[in-house]
N, C-alpha and C. Protein backbone atom coordinates (compact mmCIF):
# COMPACT_ATOMS: atom_id res chain seq x y z
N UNK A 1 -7.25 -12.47 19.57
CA UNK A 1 -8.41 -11.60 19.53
C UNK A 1 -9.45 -12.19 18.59
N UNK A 2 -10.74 -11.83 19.01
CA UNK A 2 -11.78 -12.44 17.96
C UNK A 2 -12.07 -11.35 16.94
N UNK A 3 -11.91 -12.08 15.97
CA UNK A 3 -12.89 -10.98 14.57
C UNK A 3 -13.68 -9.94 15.11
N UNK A 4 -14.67 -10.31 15.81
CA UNK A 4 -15.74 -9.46 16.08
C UNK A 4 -15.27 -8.37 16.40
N UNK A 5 -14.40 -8.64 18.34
CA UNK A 5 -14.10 -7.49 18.85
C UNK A 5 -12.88 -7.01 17.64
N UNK A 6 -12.16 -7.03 16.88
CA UNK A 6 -11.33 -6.38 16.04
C UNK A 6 -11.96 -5.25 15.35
N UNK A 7 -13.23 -6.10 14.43
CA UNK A 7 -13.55 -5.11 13.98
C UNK A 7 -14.68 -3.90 14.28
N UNK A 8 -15.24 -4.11 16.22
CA UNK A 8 -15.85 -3.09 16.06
C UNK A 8 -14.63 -2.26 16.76
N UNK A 9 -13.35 -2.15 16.94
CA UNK A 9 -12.51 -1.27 17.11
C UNK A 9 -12.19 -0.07 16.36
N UNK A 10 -12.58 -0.61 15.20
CA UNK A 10 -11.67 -0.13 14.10
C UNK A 10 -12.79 1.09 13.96
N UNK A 11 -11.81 2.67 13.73
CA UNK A 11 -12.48 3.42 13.62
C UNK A 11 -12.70 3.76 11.96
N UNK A 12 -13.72 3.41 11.27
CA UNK A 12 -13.82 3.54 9.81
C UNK A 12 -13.83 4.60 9.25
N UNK A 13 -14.00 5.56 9.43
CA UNK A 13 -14.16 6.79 8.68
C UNK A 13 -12.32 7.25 8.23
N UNK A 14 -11.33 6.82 9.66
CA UNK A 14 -10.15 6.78 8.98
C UNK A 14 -9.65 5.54 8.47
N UNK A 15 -10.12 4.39 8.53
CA UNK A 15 -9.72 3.36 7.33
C UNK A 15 -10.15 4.25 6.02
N UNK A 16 -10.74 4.47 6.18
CA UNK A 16 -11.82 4.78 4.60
C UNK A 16 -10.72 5.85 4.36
N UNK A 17 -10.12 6.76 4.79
CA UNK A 17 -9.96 7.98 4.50
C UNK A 17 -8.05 7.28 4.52
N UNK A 18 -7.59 6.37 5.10
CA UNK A 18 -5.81 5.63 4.86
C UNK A 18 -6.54 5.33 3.40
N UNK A 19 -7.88 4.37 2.63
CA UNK A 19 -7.64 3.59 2.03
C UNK A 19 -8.19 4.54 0.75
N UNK A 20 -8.26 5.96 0.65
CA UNK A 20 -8.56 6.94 -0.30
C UNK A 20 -7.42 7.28 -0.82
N UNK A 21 -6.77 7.86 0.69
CA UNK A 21 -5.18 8.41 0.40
C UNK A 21 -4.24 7.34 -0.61
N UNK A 22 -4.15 5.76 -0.12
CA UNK A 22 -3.46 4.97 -0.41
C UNK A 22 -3.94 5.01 -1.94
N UNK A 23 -5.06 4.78 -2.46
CA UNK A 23 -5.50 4.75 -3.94
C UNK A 23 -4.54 5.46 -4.36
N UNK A 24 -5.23 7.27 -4.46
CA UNK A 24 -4.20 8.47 -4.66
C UNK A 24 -2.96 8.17 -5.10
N UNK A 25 -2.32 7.69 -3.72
CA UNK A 25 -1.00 7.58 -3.80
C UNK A 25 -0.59 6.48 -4.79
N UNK A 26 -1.15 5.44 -4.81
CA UNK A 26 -0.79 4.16 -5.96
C UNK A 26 -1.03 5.07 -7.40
N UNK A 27 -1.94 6.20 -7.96
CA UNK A 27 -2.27 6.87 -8.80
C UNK A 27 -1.02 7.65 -9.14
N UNK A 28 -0.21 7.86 -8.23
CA UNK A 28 0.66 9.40 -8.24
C UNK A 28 1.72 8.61 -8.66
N UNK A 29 1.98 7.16 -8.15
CA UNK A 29 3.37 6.84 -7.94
C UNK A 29 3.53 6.04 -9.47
N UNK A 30 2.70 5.63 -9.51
CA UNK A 30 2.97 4.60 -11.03
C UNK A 30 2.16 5.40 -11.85
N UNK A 31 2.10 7.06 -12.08
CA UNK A 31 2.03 7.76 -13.23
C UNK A 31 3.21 8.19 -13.54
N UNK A 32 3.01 8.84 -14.95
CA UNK A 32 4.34 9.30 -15.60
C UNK A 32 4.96 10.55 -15.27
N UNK A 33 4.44 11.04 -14.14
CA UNK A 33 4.64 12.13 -13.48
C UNK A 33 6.06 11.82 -12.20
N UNK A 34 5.72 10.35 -11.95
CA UNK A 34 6.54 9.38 -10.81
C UNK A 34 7.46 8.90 -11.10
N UNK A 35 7.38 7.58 -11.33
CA UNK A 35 7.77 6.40 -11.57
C UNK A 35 7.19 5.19 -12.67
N UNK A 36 5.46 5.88 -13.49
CA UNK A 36 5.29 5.21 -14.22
C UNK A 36 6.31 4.76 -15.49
N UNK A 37 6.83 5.56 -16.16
CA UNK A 37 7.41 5.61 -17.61
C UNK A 37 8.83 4.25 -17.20
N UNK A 38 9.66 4.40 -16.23
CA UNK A 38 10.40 3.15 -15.60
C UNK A 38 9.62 2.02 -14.95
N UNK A 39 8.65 2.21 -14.29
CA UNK A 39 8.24 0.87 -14.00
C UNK A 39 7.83 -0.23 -15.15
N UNK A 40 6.97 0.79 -16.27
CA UNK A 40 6.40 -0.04 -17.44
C UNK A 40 7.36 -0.41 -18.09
N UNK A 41 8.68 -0.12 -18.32
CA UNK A 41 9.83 -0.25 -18.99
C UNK A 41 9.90 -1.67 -18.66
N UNK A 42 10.26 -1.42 -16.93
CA UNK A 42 10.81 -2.49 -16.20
C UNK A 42 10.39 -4.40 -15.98
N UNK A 43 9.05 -3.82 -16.02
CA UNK A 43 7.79 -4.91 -16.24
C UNK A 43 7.56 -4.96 -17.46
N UNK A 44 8.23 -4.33 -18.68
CA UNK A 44 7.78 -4.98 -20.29
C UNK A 44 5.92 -4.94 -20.67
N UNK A 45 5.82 -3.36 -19.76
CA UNK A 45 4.23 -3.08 -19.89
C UNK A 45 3.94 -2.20 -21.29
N UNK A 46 3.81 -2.43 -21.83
CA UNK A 46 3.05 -1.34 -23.10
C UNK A 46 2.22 -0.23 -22.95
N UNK A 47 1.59 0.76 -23.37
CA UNK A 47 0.66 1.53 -23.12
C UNK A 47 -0.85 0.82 -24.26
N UNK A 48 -0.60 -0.11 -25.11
CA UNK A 48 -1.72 -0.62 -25.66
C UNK A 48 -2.10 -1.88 -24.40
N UNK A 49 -1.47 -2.30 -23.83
CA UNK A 49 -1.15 -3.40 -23.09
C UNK A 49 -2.39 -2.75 -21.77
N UNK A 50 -1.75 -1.47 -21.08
CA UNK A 50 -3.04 -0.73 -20.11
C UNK A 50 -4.16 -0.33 -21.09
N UNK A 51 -4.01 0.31 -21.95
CA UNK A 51 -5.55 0.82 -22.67
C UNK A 51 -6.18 -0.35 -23.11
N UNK A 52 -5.60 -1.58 -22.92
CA UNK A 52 -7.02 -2.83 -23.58
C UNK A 52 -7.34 -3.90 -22.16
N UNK A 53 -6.56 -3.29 -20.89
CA UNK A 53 -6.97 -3.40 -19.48
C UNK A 53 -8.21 -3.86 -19.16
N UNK A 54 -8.85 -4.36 -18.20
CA UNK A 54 -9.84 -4.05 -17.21
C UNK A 54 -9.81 -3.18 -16.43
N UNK A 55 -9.62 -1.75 -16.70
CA UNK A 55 -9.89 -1.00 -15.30
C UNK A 55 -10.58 -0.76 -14.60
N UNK A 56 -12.07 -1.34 -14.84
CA UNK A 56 -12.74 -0.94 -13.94
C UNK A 56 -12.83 -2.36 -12.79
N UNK A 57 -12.09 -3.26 -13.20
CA UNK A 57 -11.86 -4.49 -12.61
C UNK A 57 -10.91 -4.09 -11.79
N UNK A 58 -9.34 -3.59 -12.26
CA UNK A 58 -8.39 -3.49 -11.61
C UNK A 58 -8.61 -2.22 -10.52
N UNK A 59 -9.12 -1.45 -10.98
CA UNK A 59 -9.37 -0.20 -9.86
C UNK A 59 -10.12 -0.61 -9.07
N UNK A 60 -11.03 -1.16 -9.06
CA UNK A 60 -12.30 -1.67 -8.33
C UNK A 60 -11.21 -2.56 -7.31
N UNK A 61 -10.33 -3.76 -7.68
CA UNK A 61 -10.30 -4.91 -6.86
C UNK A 61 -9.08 -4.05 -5.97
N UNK A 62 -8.50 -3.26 -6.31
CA UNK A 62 -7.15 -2.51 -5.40
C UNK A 62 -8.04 -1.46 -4.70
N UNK A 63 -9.15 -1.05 -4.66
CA UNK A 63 -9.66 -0.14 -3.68
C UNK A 63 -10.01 -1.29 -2.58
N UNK A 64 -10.30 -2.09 -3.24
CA UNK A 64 -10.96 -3.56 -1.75
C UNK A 64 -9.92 -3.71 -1.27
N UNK A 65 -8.61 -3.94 -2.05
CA UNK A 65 -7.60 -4.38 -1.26
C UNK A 65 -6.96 -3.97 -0.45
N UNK A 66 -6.84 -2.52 -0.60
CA UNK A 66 -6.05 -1.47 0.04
C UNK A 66 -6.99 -1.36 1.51
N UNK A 67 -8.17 -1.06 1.25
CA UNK A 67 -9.36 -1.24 2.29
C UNK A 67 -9.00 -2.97 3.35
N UNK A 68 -8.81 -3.77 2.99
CA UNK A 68 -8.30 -4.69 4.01
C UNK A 68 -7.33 -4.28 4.50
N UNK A 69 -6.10 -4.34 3.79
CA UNK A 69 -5.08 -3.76 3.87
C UNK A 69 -5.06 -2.51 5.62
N UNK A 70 -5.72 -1.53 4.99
CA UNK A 70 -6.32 -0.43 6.07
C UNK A 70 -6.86 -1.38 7.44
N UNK A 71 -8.20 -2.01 7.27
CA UNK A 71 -8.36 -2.78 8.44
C UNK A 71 -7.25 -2.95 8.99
N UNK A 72 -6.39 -4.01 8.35
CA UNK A 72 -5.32 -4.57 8.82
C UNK A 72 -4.36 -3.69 9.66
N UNK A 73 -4.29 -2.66 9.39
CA UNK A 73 -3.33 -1.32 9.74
C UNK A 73 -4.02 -0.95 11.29
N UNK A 74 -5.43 -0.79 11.35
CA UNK A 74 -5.69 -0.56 12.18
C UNK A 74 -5.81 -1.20 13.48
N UNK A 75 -5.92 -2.83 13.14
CA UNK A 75 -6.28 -3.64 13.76
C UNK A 75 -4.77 -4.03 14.65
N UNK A 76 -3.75 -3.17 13.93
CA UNK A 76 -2.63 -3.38 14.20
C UNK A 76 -2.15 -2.37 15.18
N UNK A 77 -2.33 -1.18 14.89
CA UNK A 77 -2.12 0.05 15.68
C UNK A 77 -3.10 -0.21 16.70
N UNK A 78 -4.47 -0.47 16.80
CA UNK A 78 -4.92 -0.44 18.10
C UNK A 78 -5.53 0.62 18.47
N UNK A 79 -6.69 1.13 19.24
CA UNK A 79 -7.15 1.84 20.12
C UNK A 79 -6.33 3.44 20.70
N UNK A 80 -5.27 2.97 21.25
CA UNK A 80 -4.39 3.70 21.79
C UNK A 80 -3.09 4.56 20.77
N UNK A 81 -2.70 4.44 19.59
CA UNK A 81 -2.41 4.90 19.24
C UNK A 81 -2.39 6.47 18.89
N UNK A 82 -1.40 6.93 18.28
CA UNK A 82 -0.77 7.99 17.75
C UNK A 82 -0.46 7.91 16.22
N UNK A 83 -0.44 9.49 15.80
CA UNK A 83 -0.09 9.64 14.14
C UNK A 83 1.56 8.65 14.34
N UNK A 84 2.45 8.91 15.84
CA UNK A 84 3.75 8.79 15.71
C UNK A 84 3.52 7.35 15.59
N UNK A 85 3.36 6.80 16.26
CA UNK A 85 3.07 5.22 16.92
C UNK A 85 2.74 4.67 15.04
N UNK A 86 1.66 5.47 14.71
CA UNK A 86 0.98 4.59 12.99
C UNK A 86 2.19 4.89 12.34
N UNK A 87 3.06 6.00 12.17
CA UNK A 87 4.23 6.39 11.33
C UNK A 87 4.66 5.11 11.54
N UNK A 88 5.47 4.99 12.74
CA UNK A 88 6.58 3.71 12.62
C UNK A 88 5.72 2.63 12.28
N UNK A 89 4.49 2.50 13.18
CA UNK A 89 3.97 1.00 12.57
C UNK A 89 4.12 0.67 11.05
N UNK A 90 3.63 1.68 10.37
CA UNK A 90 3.31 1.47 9.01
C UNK A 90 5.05 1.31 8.74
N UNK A 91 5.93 2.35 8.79
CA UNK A 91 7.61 1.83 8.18
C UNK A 91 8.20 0.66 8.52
N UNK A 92 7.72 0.15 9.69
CA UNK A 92 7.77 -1.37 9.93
C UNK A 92 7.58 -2.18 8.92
N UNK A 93 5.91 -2.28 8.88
CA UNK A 93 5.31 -3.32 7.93
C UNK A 93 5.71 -2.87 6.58
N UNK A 94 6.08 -1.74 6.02
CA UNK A 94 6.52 -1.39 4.72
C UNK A 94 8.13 -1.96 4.61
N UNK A 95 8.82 -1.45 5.78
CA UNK A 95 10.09 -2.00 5.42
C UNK A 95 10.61 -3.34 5.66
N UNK A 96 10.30 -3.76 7.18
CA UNK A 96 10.79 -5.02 7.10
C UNK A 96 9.40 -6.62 6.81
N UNK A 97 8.52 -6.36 6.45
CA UNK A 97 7.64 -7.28 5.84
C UNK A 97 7.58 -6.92 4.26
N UNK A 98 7.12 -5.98 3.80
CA UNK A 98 6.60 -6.07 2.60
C UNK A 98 7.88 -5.94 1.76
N UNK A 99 8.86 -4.65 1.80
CA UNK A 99 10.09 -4.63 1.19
C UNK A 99 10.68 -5.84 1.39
N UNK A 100 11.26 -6.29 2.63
CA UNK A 100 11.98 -7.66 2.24
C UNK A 100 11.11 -9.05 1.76
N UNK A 101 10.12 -9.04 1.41
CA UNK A 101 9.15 -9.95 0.90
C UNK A 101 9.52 -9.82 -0.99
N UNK A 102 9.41 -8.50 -1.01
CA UNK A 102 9.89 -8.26 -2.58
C UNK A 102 10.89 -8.99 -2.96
N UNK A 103 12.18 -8.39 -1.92
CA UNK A 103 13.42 -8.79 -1.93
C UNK A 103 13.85 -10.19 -2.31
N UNK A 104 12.98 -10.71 -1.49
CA UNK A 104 13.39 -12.48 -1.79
C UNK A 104 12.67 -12.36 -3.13
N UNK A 105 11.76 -12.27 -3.28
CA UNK A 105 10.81 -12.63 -4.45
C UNK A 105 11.47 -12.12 -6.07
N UNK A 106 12.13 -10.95 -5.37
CA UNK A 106 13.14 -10.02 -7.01
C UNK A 106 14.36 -11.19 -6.99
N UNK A 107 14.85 -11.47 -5.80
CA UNK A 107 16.03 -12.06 -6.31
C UNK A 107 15.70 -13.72 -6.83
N UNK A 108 14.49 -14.57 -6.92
CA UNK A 108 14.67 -15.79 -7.22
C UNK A 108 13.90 -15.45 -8.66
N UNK A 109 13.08 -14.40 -8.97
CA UNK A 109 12.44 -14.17 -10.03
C UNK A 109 13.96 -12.87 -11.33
N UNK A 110 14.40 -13.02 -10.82
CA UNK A 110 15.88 -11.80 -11.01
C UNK A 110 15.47 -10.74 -11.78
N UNK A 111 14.44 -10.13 -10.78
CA UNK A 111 14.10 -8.95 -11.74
C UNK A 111 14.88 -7.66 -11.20
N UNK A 112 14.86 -6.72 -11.47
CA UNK A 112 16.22 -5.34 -11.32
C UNK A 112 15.82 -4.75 -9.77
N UNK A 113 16.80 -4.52 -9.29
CA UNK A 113 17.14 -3.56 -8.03
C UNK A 113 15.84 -2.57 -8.55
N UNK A 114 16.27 -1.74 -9.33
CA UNK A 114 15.08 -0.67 -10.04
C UNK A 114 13.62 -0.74 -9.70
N UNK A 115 12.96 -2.24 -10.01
CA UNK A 115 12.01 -2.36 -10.43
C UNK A 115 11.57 -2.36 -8.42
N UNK A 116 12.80 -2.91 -7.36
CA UNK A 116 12.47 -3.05 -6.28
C UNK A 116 12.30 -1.86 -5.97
N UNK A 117 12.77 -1.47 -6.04
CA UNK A 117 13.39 0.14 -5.18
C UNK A 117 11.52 0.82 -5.61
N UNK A 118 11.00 0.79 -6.78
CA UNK A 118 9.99 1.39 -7.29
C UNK A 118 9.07 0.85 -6.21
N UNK A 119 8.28 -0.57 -6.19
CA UNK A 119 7.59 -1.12 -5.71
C UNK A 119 7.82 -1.03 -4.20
N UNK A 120 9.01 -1.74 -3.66
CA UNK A 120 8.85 -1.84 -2.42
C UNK A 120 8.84 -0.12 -2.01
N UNK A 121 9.48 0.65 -2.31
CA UNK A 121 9.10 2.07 -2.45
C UNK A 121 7.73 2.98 -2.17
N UNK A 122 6.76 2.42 -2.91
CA UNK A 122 5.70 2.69 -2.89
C UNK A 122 5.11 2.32 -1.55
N UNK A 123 4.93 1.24 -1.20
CA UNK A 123 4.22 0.22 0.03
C UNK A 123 5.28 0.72 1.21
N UNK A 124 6.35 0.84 1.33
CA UNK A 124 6.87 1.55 2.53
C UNK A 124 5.98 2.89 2.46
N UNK A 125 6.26 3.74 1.53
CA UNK A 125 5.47 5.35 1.56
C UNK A 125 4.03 4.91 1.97
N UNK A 126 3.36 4.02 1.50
CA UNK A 126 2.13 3.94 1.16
C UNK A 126 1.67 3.81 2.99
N UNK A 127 2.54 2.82 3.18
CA UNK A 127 2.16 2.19 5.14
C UNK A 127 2.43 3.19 5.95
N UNK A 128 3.38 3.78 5.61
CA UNK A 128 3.49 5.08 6.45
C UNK A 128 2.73 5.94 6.49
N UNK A 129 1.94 6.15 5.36
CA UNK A 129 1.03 7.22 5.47
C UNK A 129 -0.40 6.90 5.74
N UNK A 130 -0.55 5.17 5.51
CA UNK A 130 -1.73 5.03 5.81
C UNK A 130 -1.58 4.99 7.81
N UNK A 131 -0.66 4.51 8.53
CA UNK A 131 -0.37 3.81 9.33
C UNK A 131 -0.70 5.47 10.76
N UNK A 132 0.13 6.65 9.58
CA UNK A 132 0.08 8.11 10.45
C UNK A 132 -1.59 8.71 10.30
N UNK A 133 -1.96 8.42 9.52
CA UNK A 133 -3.67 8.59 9.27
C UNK A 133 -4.45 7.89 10.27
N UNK A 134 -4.39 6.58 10.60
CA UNK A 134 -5.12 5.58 11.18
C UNK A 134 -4.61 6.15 12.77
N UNK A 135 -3.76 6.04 12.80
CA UNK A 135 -2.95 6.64 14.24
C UNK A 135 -3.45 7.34 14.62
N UNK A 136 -3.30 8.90 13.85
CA UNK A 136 -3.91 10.23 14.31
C UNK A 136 -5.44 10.17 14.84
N UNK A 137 -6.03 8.89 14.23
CA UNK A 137 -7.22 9.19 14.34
C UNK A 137 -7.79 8.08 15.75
N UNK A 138 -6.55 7.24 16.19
CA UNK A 138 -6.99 6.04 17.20
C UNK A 138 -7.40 6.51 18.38
């Protein structure tokens, strides 16, 4: 397929609206309400370590990303889709691409089951919900 026709497929108002939710959700999951207080453990993150951050760098460059990301989702589901059709698409690409991508990557870097389960965790939830958003709306 060419770029072009891809992206005048893509219906934007629900990219925009997978790649709001997905923020959110990256917000919910790595607060201390979630999974923050173990992940920072896990990764040897500090809380002086985030408060002397770039956030308006880091928030800024993960809203772009998530926003490709979204393209990508859509460009994947297609025209014809369903919320059902984006569900599985997205547990697809969450489980067997991005989770087992971790997987190799935790085990040659030997960081904890934990720290996987958190991350690849997130991006399975995250594809699924962007994947049933984009769907519903194809």
């Amino acid at each position: 397929m060419r770029l072009v026709q891809i992206l005048s497929d893509v219906n934007w108002l629900a990219v925009l609206v997978a790649t709001i939710v997905a923020f959110m959700l990256g917000g919910l999951w790595y607060s201390k309400v979630l999974f923050g207080n173990t992940w920072m453990k896990e990764i040897g993150l500090t809380e002086e370590a985030i408060n002397n951050a770039n956030m308006p760098r880091t928030f800024g460059t993960t809203f772009v990303l998530q926003l490709i990301a979204a393209v990508a989702m859509s460009a994947l589901i297609g025209n014809d889709g369903s919320w059902l059709t984006g569900l599985q698409t997205g547990l697809w690409v969450g489980l067997f691409w991005i989770a087992t991508a971790y997987g190799v990557t935790y085990l040659f870097e030997q960081r904890t089951f934990r720290l996987w389960l958190i991350n690849a965790g997130y991006y399975v939830v995250l594809y699924a919900v962007m994947g049933t958003i984009i769907g519903a709306w194809a």
